[in-house]
N, C-alpha and C. Protein backbone atom coordinates (compact mmCIF):
# COMPACT_ATOMS: atom_id res chain seq x y z
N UNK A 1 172.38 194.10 118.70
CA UNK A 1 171.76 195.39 118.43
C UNK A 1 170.39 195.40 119.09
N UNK A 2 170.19 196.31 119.84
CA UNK A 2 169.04 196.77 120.44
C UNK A 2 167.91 197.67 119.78
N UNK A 3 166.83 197.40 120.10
CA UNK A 3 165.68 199.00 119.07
C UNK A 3 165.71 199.83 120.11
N UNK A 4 166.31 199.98 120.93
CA UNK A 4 166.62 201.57 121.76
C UNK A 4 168.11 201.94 121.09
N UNK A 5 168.93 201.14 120.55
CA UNK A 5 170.29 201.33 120.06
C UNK A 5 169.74 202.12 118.41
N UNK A 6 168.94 201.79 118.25
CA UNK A 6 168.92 202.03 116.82
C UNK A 6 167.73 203.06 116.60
N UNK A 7 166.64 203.37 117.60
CA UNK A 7 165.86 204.47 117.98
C UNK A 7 166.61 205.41 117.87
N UNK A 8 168.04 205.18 119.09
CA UNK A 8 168.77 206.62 119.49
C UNK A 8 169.16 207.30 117.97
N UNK A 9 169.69 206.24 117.27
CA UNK A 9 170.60 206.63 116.35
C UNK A 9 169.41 207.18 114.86
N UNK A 10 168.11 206.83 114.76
CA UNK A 10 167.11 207.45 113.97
C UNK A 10 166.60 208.64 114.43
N UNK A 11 166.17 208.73 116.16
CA UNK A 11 165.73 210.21 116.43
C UNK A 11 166.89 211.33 116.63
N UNK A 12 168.12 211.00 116.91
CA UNK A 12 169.54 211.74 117.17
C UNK A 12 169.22 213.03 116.53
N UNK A 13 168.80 214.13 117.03
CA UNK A 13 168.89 215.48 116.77
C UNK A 13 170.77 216.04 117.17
N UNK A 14 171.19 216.69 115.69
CA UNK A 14 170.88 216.60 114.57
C UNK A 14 171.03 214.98 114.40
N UNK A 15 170.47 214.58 113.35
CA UNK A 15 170.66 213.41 112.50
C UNK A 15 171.59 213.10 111.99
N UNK A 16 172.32 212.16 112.17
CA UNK A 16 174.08 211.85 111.60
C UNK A 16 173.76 210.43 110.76
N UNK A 17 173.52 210.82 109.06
CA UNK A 17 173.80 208.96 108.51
C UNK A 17 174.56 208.21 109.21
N UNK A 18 173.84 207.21 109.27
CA UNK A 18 175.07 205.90 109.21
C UNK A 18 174.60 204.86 108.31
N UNK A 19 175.33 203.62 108.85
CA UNK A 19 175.30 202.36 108.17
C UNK A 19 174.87 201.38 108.81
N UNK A 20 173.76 200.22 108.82
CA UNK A 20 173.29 199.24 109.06
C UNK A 20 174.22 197.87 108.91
N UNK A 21 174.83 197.61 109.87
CA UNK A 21 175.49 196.37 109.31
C UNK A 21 175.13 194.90 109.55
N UNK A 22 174.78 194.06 108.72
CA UNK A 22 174.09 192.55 109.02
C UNK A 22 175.40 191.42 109.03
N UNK A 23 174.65 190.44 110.04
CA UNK A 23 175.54 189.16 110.37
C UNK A 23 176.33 189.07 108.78
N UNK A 24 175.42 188.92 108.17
CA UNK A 24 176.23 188.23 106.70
C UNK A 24 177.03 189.13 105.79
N UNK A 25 177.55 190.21 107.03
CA UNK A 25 178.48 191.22 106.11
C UNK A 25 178.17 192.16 105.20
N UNK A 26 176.80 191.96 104.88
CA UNK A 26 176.33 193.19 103.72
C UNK A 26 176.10 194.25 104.82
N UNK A 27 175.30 195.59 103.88
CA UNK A 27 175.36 196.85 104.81
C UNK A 27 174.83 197.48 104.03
N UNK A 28 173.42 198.36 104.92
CA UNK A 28 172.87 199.44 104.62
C UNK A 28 172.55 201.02 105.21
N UNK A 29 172.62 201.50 104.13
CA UNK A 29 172.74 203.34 104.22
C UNK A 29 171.48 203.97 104.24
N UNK A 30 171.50 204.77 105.70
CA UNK A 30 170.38 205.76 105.97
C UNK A 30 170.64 206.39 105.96
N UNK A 31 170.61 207.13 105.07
CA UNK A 31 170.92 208.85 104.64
C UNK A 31 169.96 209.86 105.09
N UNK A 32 168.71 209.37 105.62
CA UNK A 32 168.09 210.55 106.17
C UNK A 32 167.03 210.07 107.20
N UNK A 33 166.48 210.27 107.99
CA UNK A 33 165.57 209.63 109.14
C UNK A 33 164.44 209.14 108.42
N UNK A 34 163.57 210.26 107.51
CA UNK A 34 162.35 209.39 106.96
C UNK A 34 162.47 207.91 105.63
N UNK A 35 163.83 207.58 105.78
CA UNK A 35 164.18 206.62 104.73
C UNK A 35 164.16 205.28 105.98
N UNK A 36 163.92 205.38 106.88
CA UNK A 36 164.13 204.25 107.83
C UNK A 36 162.50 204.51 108.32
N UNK A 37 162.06 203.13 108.51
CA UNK A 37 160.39 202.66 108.76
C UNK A 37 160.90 201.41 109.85
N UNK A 38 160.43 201.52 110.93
CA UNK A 38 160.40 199.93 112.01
C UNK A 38 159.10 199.99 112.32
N UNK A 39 158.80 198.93 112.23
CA UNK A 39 157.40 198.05 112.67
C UNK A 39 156.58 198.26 114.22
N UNK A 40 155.80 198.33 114.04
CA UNK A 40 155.21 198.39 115.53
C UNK A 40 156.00 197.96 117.03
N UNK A 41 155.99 196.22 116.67
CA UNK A 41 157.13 195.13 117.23
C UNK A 41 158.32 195.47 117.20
N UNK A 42 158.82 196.47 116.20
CA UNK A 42 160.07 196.13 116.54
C UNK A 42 161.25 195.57 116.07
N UNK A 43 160.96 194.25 115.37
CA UNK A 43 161.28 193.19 115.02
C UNK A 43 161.74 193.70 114.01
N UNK A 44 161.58 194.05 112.43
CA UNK A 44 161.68 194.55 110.87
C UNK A 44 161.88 195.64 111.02
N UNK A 45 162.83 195.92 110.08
CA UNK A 45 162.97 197.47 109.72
C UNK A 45 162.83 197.51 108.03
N UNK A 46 162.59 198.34 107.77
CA UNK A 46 162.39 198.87 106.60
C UNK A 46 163.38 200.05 105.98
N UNK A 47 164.30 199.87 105.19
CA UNK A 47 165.17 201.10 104.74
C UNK A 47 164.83 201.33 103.31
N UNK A 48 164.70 202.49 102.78
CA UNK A 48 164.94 202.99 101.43
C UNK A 48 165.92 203.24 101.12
N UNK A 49 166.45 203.23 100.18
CA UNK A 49 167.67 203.23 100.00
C UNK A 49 168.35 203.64 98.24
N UNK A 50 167.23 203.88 97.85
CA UNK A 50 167.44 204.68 96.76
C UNK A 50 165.98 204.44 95.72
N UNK A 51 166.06 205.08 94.65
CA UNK A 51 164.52 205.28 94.13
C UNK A 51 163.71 203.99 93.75
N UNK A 52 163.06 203.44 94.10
CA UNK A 52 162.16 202.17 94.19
C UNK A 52 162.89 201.24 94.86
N UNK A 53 163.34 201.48 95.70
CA UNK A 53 164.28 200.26 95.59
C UNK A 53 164.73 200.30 97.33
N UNK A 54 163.83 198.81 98.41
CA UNK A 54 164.30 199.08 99.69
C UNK A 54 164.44 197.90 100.08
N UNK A 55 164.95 198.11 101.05
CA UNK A 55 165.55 196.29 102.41
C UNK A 55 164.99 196.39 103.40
N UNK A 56 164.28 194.85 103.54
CA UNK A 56 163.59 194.50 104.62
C UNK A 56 164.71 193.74 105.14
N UNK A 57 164.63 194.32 106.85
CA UNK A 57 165.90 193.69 107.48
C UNK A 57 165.06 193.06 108.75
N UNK A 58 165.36 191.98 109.04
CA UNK A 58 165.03 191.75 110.80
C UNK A 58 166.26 192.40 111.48
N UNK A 59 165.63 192.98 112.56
CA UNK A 59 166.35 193.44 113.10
C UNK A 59 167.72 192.16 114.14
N UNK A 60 166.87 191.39 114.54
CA UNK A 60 167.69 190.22 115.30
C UNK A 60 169.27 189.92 114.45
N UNK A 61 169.17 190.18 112.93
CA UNK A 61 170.70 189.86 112.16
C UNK A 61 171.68 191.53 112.08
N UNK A 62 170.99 192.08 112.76
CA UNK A 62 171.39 193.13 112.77
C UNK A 62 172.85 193.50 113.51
N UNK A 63 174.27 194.11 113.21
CA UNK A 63 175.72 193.39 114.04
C UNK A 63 175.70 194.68 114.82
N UNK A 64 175.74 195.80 113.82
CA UNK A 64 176.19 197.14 114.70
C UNK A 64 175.65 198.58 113.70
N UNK A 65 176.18 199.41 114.28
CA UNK A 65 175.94 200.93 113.34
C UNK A 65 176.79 201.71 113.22
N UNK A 66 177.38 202.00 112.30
CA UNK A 66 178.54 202.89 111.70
C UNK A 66 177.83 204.02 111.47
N UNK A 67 178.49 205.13 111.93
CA UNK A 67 178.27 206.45 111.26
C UNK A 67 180.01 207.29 110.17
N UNK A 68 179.30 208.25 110.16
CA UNK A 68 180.32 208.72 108.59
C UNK A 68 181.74 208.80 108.93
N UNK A 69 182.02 208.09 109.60
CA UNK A 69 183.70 208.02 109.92
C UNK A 69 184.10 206.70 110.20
N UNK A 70 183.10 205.75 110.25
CA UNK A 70 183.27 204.34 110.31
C UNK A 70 183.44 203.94 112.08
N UNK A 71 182.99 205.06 112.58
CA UNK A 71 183.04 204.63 113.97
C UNK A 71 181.74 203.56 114.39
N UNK A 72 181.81 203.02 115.65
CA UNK A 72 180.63 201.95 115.92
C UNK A 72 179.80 203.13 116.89
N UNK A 73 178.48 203.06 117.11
CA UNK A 73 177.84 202.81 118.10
C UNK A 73 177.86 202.43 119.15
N UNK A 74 178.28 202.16 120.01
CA UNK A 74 177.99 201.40 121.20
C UNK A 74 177.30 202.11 122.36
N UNK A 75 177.03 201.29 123.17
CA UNK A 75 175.47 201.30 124.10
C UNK A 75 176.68 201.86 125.44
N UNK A 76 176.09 202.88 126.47
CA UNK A 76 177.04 202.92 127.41
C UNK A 76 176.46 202.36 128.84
């Protein structure tokens, strides 16, 4: 996963949720653009993900991105 792969998919006018998926099989939901925060670097992302309650992800464990039909992302 790239931060231009995952830029596209945060600035994407309109905005389409998807899903964050990590090496270790778990997975997180961005339901709206201002619920996702990345770091200057790059490196960390930041998701909210419901009321108090968020995941600090490096981006490097990061596998792919699902949107609402379970399709992937991919880079062309």
């Amino acid at each position: 996963m790239t931060i231009e792969q995952l830029d596209a998919a945060h600035h994407a006018k309109p905005f389409r949720p998807f899903r964050i998926h990590m090496a270790d099989g778990s997975s997180v939901p961005v339901r709206h653009p201002e619920m996702l925060l990345r770091t200057p670097q790059g490196r960390t992302i930041v998701v909210a993900t419901g009321e108090d309650h968020i995941e600090i992800i490096d981006l490097l464990l990061v596998t792919k991105l699902t949107f609402g039909n379970g399709r992937t992302r991919r880079s062309r």
